[in-house]
C-alpha atoms as a PDB file:
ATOM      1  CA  UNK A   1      16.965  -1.975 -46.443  1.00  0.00           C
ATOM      2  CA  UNK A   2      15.474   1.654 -47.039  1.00  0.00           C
ATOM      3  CA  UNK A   3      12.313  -0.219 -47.156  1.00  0.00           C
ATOM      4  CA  UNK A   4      12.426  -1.862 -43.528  1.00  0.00           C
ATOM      5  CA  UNK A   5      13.667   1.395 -42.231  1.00  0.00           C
ATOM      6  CA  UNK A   6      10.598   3.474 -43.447  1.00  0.00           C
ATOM      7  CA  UNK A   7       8.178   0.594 -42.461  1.00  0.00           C
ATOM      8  CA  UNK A   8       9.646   0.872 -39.370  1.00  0.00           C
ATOM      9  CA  UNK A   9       9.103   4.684 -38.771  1.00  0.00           C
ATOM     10  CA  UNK A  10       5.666   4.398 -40.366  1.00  0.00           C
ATOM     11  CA  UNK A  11       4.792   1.425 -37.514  1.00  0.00           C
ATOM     12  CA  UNK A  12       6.049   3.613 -34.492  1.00  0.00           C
ATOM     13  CA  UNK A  13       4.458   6.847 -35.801  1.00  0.00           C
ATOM     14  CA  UNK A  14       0.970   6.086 -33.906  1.00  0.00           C
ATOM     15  CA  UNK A  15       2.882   5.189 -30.874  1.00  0.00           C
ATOM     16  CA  UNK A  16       4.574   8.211 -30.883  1.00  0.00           C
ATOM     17  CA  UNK A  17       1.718   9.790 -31.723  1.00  0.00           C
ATOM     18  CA  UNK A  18      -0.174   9.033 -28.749  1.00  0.00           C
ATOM     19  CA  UNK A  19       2.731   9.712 -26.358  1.00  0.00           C
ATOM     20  CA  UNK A  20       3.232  12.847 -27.769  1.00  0.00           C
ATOM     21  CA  UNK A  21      -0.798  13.683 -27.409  1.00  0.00           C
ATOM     22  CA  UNK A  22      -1.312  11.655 -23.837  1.00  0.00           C
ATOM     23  CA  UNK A  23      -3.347  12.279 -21.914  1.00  0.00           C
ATOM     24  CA  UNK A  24      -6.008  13.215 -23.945  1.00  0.00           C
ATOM     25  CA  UNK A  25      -8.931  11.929 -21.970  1.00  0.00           C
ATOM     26  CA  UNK A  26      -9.445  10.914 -17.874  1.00  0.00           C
ATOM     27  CA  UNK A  27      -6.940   9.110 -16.523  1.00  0.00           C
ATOM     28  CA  UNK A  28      -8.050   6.114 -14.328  1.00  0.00           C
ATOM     29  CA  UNK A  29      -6.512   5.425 -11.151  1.00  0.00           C
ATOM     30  CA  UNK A  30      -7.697   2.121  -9.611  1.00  0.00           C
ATOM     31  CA  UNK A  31      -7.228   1.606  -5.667  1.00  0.00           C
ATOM     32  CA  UNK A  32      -6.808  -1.885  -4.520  1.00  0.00           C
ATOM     33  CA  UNK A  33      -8.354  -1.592  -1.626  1.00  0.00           C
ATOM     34  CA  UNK A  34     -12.212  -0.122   0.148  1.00  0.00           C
ATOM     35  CA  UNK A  35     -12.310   3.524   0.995  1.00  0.00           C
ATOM     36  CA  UNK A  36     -11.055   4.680   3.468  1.00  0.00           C
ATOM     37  CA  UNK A  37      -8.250   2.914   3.701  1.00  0.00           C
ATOM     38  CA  UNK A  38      -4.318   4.240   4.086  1.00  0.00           C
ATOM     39  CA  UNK A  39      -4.346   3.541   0.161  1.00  0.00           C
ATOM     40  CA  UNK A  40      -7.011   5.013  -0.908  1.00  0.00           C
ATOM     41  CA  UNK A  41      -6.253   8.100   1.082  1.00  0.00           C
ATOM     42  CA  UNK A  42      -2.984   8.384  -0.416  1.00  0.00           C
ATOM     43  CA  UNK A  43      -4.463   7.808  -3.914  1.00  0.00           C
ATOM     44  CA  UNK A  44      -6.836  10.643  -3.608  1.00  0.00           C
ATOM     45  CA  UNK A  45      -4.506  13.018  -2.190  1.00  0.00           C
ATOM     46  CA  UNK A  46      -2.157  12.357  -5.268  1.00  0.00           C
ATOM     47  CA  UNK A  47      -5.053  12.112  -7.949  1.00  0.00           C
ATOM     48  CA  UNK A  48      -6.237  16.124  -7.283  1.00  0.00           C
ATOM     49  CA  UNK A  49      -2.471  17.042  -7.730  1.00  0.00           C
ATOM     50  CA  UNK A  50      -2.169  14.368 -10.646  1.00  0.00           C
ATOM     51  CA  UNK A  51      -5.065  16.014 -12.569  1.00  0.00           C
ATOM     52  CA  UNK A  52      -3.851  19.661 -12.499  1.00  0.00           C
ATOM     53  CA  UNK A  53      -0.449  18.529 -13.841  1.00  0.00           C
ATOM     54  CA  UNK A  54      -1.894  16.232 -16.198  1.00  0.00           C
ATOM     55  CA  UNK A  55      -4.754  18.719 -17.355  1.00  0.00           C
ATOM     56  CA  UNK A  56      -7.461  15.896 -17.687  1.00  0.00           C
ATOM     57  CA  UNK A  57      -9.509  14.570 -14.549  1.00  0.00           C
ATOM     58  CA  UNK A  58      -7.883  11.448 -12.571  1.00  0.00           C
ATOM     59  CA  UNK A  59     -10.715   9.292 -11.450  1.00  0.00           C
ATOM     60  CA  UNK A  60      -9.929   6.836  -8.373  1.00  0.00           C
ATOM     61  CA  UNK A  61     -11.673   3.592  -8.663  1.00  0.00           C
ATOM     62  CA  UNK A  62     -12.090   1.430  -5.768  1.00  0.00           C
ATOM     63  CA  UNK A  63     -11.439  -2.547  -6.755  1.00  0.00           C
ATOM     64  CA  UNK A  64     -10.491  -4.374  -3.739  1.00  0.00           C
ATOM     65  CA  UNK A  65     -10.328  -8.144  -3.388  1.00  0.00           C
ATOM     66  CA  UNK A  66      -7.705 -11.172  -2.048  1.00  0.00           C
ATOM     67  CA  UNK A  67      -5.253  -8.807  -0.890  1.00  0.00           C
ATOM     68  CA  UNK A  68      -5.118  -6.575  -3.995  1.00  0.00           C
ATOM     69  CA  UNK A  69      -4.673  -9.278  -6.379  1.00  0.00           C
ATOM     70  CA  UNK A  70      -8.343  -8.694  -8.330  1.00  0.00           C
ATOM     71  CA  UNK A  71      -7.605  -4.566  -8.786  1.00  0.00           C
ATOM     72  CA  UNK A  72      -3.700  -6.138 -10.140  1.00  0.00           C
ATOM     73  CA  UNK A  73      -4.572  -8.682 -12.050  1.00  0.00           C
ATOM     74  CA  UNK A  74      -7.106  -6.867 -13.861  1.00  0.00           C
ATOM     75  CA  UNK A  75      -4.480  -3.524 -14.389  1.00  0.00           C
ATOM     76  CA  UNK A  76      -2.110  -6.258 -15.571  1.00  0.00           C
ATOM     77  CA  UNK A  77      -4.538  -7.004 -18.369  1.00  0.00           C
ATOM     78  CA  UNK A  78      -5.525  -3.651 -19.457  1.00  0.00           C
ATOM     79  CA  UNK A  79      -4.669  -2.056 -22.250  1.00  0.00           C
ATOM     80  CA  UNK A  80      -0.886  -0.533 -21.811  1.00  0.00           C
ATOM     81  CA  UNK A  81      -1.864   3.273 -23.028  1.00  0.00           C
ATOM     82  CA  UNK A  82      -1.707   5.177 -20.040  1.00  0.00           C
ATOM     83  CA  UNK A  83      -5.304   5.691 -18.879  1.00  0.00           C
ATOM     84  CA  UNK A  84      -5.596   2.808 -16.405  1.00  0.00           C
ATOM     85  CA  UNK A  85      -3.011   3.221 -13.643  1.00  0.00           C
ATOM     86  CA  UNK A  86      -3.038   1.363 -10.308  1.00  0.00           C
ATOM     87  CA  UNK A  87      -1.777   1.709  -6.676  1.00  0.00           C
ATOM     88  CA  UNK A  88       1.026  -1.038  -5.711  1.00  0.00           C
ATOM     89  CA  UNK A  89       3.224  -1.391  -2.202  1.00  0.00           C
ATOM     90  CA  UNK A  90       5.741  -3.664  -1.794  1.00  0.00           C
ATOM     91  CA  UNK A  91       4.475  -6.173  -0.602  1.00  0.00           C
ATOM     92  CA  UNK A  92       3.249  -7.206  -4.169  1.00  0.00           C
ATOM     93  CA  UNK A  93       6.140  -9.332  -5.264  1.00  0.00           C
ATOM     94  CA  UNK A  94       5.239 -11.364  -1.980  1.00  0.00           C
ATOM     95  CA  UNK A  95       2.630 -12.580  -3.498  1.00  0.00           C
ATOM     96  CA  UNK A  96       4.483 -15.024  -6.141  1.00  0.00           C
ATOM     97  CA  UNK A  97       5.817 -16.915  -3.029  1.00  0.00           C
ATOM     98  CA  UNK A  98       2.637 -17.416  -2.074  1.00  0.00           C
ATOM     99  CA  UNK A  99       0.692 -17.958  -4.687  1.00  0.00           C
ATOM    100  CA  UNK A 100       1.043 -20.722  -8.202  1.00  0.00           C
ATOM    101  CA  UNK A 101      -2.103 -19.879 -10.090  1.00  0.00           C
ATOM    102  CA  UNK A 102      -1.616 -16.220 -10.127  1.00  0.00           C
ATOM    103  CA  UNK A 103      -3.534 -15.043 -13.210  1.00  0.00           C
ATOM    104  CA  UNK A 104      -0.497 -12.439 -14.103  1.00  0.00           C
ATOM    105  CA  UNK A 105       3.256 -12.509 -13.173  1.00  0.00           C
ATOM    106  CA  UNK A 106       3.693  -9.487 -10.590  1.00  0.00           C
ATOM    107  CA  UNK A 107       7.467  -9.324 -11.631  1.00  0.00           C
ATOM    108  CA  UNK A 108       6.849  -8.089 -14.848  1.00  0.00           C
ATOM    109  CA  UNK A 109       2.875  -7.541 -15.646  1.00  0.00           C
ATOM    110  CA  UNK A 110       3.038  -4.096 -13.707  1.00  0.00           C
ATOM    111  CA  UNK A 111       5.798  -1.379 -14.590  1.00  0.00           C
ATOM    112  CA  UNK A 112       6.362   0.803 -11.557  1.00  0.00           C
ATOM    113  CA  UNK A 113       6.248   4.114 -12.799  1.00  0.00           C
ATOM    114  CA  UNK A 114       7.149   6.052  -9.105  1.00  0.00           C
ATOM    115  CA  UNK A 115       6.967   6.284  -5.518  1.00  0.00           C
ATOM    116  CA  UNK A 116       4.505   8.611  -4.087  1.00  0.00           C
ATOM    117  CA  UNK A 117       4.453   7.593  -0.255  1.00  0.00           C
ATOM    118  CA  UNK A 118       6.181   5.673   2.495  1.00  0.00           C
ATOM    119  CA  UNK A 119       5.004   4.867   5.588  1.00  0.00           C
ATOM    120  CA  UNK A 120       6.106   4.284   9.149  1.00  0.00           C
ATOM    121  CA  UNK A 121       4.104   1.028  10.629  1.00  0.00           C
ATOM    122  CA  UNK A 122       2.375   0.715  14.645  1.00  0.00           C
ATOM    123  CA  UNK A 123       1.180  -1.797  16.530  1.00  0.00           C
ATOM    124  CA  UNK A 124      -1.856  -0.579  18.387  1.00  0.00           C
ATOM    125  CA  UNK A 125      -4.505  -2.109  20.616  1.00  0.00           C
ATOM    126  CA  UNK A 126      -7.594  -1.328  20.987  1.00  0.00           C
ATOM    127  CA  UNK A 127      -9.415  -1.097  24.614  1.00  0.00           C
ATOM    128  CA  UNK A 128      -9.840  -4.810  24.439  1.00  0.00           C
ATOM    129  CA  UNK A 129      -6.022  -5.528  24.441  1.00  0.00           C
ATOM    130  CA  UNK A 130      -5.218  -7.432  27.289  1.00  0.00           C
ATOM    131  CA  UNK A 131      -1.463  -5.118  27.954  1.00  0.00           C
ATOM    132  CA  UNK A 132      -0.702  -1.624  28.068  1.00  0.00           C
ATOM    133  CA  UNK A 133       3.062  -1.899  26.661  1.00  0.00           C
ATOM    134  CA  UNK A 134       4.580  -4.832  24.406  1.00  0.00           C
ATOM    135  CA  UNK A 135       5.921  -6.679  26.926  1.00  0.00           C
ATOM    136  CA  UNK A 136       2.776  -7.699  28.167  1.00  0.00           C
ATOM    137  CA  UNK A 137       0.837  -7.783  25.579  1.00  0.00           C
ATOM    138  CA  UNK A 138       4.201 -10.604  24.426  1.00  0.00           C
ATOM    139  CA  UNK A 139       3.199 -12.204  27.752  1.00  0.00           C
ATOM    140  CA  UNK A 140      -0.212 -12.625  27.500  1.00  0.00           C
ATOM    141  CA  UNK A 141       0.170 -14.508  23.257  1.00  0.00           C
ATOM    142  CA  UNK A 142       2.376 -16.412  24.827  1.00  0.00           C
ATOM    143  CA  UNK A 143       0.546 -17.713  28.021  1.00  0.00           C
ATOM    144  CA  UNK A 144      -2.992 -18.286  25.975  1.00  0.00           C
ATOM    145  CA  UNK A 145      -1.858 -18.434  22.089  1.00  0.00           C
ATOM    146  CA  UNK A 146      -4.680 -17.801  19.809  1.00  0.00           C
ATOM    147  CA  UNK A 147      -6.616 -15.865  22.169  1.00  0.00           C
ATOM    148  CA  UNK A 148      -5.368 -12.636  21.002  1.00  0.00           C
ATOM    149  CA  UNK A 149      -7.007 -11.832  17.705  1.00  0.00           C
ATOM    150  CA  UNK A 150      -5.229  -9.631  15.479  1.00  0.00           C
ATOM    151  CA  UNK A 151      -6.512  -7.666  12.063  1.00  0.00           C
ATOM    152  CA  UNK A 152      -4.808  -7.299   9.144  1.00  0.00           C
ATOM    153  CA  UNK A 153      -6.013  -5.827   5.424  1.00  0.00           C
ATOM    154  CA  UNK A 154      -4.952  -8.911   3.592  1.00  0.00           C
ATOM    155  CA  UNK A 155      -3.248 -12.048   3.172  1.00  0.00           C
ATOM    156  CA  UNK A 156       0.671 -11.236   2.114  1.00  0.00           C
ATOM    157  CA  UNK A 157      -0.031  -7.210   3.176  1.00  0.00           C
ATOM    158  CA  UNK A 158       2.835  -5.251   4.969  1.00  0.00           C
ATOM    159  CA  UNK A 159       0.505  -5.712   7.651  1.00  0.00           C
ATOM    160  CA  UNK A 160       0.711  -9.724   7.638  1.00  0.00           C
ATOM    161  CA  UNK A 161       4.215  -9.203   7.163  1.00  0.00           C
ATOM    162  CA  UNK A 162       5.041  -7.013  10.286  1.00  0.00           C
ATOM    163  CA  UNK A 163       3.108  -9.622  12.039  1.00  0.00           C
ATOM    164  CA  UNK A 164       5.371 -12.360  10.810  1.00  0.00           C
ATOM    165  CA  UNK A 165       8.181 -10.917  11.965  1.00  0.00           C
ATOM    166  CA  UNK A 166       6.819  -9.764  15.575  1.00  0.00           C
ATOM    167  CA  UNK A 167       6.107 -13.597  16.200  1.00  0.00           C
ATOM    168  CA  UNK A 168       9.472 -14.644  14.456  1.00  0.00           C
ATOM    169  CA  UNK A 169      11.312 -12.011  16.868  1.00  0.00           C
ATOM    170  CA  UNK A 170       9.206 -12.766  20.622  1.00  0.00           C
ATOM    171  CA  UNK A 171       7.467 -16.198  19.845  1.00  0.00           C
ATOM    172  CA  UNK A 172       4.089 -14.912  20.676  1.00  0.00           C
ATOM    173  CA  UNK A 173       1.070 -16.672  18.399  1.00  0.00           C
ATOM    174  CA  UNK A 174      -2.418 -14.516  17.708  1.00  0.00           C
ATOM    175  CA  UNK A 175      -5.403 -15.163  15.944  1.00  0.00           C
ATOM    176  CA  UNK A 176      -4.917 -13.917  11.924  1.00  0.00           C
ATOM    177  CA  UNK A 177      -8.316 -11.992  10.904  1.00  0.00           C
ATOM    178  CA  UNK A 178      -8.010 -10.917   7.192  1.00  0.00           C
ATOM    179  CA  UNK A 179      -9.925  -7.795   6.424  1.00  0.00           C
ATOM    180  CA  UNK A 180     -10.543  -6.511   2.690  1.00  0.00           C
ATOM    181  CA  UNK A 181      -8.759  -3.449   4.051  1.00  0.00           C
ATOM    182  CA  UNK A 182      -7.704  -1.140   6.338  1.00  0.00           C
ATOM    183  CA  UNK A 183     -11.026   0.891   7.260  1.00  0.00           C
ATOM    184  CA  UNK A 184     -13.641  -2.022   7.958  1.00  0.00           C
ATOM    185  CA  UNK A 185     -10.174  -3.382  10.388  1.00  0.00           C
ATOM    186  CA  UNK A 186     -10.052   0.175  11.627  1.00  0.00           C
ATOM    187  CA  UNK A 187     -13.899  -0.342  12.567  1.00  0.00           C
ATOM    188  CA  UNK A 188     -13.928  -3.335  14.327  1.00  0.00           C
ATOM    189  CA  UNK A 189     -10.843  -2.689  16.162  1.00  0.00           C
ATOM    190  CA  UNK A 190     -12.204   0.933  17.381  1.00  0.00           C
ATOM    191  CA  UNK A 191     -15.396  -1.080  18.022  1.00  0.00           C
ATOM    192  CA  UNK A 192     -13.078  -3.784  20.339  1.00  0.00           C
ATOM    193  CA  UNK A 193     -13.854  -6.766  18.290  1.00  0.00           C
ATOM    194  CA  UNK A 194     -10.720  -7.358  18.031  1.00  0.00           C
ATOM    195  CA  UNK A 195      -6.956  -6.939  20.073  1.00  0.00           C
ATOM    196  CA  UNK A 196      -4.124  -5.532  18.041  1.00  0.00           C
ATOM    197  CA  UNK A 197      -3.163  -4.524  14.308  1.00  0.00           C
ATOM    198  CA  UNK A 198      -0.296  -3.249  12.711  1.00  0.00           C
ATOM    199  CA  UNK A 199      -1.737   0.060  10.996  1.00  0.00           C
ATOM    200  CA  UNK A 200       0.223   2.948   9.565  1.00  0.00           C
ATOM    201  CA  UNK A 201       0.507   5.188  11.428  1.00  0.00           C
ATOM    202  CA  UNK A 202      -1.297   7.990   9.361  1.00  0.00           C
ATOM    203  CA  UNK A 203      -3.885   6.015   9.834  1.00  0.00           C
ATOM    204  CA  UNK A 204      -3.225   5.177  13.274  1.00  0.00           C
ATOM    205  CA  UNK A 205      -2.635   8.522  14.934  1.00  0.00           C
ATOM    206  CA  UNK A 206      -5.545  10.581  15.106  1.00  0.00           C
ATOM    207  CA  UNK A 207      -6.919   7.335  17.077  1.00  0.00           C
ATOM    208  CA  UNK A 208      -4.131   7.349  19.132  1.00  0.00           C
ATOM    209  CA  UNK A 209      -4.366  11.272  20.061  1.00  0.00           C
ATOM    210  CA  UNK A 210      -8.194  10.910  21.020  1.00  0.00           C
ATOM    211  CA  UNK A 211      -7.231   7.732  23.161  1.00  0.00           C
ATOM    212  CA  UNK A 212      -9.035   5.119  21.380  1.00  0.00           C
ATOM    213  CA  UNK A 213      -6.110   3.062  20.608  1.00  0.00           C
ATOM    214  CA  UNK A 214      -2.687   2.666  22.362  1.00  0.00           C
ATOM    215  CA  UNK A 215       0.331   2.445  20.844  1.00  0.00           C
ATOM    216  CA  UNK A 216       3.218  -0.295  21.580  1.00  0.00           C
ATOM    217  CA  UNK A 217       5.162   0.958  19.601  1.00  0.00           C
ATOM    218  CA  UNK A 218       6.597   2.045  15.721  1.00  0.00           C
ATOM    219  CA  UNK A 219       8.345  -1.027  13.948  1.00  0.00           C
ATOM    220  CA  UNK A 220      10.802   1.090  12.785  1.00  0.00           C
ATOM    221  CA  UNK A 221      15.421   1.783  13.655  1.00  0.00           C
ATOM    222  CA  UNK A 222      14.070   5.457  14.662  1.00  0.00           C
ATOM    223  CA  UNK A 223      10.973   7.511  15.673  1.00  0.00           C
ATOM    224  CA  UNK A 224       8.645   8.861  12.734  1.00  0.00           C
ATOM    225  CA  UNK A 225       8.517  12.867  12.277  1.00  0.00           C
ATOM    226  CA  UNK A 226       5.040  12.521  11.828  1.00  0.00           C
ATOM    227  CA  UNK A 227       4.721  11.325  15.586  1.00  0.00           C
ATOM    228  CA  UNK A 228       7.958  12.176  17.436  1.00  0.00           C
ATOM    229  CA  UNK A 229       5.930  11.388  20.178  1.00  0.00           C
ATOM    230  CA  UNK A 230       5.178   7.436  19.955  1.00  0.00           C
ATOM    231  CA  UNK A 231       8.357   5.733  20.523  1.00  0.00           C
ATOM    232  CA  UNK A 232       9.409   2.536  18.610  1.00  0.00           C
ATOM    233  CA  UNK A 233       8.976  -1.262  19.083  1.00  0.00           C
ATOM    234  CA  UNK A 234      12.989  -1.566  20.309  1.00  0.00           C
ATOM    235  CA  UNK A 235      12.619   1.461  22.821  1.00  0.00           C
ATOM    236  CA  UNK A 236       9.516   0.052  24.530  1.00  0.00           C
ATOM    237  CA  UNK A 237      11.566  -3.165  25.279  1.00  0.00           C
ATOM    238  CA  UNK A 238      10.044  -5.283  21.887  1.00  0.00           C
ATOM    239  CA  UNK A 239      12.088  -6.301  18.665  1.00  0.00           C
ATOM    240  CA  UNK A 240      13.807  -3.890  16.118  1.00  0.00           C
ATOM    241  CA  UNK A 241      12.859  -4.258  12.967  1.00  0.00           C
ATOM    242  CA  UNK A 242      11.524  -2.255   9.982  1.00  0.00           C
ATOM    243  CA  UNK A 243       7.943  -2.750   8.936  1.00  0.00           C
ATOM    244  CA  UNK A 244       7.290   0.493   6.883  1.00  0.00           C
ATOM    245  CA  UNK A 245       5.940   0.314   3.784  1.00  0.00           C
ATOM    246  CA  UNK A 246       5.795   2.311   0.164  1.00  0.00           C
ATOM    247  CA  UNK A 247       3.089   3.246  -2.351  1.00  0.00           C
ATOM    248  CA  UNK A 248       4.597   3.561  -6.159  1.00  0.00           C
ATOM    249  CA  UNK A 249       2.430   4.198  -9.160  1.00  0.00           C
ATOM    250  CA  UNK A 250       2.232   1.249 -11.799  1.00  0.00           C
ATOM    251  CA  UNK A 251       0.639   1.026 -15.261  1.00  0.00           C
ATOM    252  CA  UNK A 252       0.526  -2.878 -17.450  1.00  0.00           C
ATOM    253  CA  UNK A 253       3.600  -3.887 -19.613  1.00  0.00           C
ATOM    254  CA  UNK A 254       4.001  -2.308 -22.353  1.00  0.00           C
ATOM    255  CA  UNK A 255       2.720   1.242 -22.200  1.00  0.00           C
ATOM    256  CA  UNK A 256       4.802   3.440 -24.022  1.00  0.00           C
ATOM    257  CA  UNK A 257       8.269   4.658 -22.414  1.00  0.00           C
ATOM    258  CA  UNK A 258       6.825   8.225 -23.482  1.00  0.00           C
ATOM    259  CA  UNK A 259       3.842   8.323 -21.408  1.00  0.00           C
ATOM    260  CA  UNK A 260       5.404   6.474 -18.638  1.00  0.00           C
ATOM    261  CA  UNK A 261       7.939   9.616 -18.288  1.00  0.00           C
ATOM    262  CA  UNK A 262       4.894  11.996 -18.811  1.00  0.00           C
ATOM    263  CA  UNK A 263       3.483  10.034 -15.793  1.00  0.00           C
ATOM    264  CA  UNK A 264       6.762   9.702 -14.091  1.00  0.00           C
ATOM    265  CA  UNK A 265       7.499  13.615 -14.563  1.00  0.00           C
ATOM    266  CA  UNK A 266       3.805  14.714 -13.524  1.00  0.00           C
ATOM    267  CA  UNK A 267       3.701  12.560  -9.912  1.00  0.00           C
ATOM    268  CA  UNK A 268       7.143  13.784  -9.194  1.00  0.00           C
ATOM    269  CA  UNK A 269       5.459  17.304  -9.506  1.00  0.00           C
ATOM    270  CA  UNK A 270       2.865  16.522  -7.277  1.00  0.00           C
ATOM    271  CA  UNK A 271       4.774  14.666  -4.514  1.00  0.00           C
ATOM    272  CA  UNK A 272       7.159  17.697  -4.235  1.00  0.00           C
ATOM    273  CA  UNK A 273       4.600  19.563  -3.576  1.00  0.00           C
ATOM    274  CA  UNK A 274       4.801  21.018   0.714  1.00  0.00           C
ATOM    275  CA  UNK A 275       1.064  19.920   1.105  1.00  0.00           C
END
């Protein structure tokens, strides 16, 4: 059995190899999603961090499509060596349920390699909104449903999700308008083409400081740090429920463990970071 053995070492040797030596060229970061976007923002902040740790340049590419399926199903079918990561959230998975000709299986295709974000979800309304608080804007779906149109970045997003469970939770029935993410949303609803959106509230709150949007509240148990200030759905007098979201880090099946704990160690370096 010496023989087997050797062939054996001699087989994993360029695997190792390349572990041992990764990265040695850009690493590609691919953003499901337009810029802009809560996800592309988050990519970029990571990807300067990512870089320095790394010590080769993280490009982030821009792919969006159906919800993030074209930027995943393409990852899914690169090749598994580390230089093609992707952005996920978990809202991925959702997409099986949906979905039977999915041209990859999200459950195992994509190997999360870590979390780099979460984030706190808000309903807002733009100037359009027919309600200043939930209640009425509850009132008003409910006395004219479908005449309340309401953005989302997606089919299956946490967005579409949140929404899902609002109407589950008060009964109230709006208008679904997919978007191919969040900033072209964020422009028509600052441009009051359309109602209401769930948005995160990154995104949300420097709209919400200048006035632009109004807040009914965070679909969250507690208040965000980030905005002490806007209260939640519950405390406003709508549902409680939890509607934030995470970002993670995934590369295809069957990149090496090595480089995935290269990866693993250098985003937990730049996600500990204060800034």
């Amino acid at each position: 059995m010496q023989w087997w053995v050797a062939f054996a070492a001699l087989a994993l040797a360029p695997v190792a190899g390349r572990a041992q030596d990764y990265p040695a060229k850009p690493v590609h970061l691919v953003v499901p999603f337009p810029p802009g976007g809560g996800t592309d923002g988050v990519a970029r902040a990571v990807s300067t961090g990512l870089a320095a740790a790394l010590g080769q340049p993280v490009i982030v590419e821009n792919r969006p499509g159906a919800g993030g399926l074209v930027a995943w199903g393409q990852v899914a079918k690169a090749a598994p060596d580390g230089y093609t990561l992707v952005m996920i959230a978990n809202n991925l998975r959702v997409y099986k349920l949906m979905k039977s000709n999915l041209a990859f299986d999200p459950d195992t295709d994509l190997v999360p390699v870590a979390t780099v974000a979460s984030v706190p979800i808000v309903l807002v309304g733009s100037g359009r909104s027919p309600a200043d608080d939930i209640g009425g804007l509850v009132a008003a779906g409910k006395r004219a449903p479908g005449t309340i149109n309401y953005g989302m970045p997606g089919m299956g997003s946490p967005h579409h999700l949140a929404y899902g469970k609002l109407a589950a939770e008060t009964g109230v029935r709006f208008t679904l308008v997919p978007y191919k993410g969040t900033a072209p949303l964020m422009g028509d609803l600052l441009g009051e083409q359309i109602e209401v959106a769930f948005l995160g509230l990154s995104s949300a709150l420097p709209h919400l400081k200048s006035g632009r949007l109004k807040a009914y509240g965070v679909a969250a148990p507690r208040r965000s740090p980030l905005a002490p200030e806007v209260q939640t759905l519950a405390e406003r007098g709508g549902p409680s429920f939890d509607g934030s979201y995470w970002y993670a880090i995934a590369v295809p099946k069957g990149t090496p463990q090595p480089v995935i704990e290269r990866l693993g160690k250098a985003i937990g370096q730049v996600v500990a970071e204060p800034a």
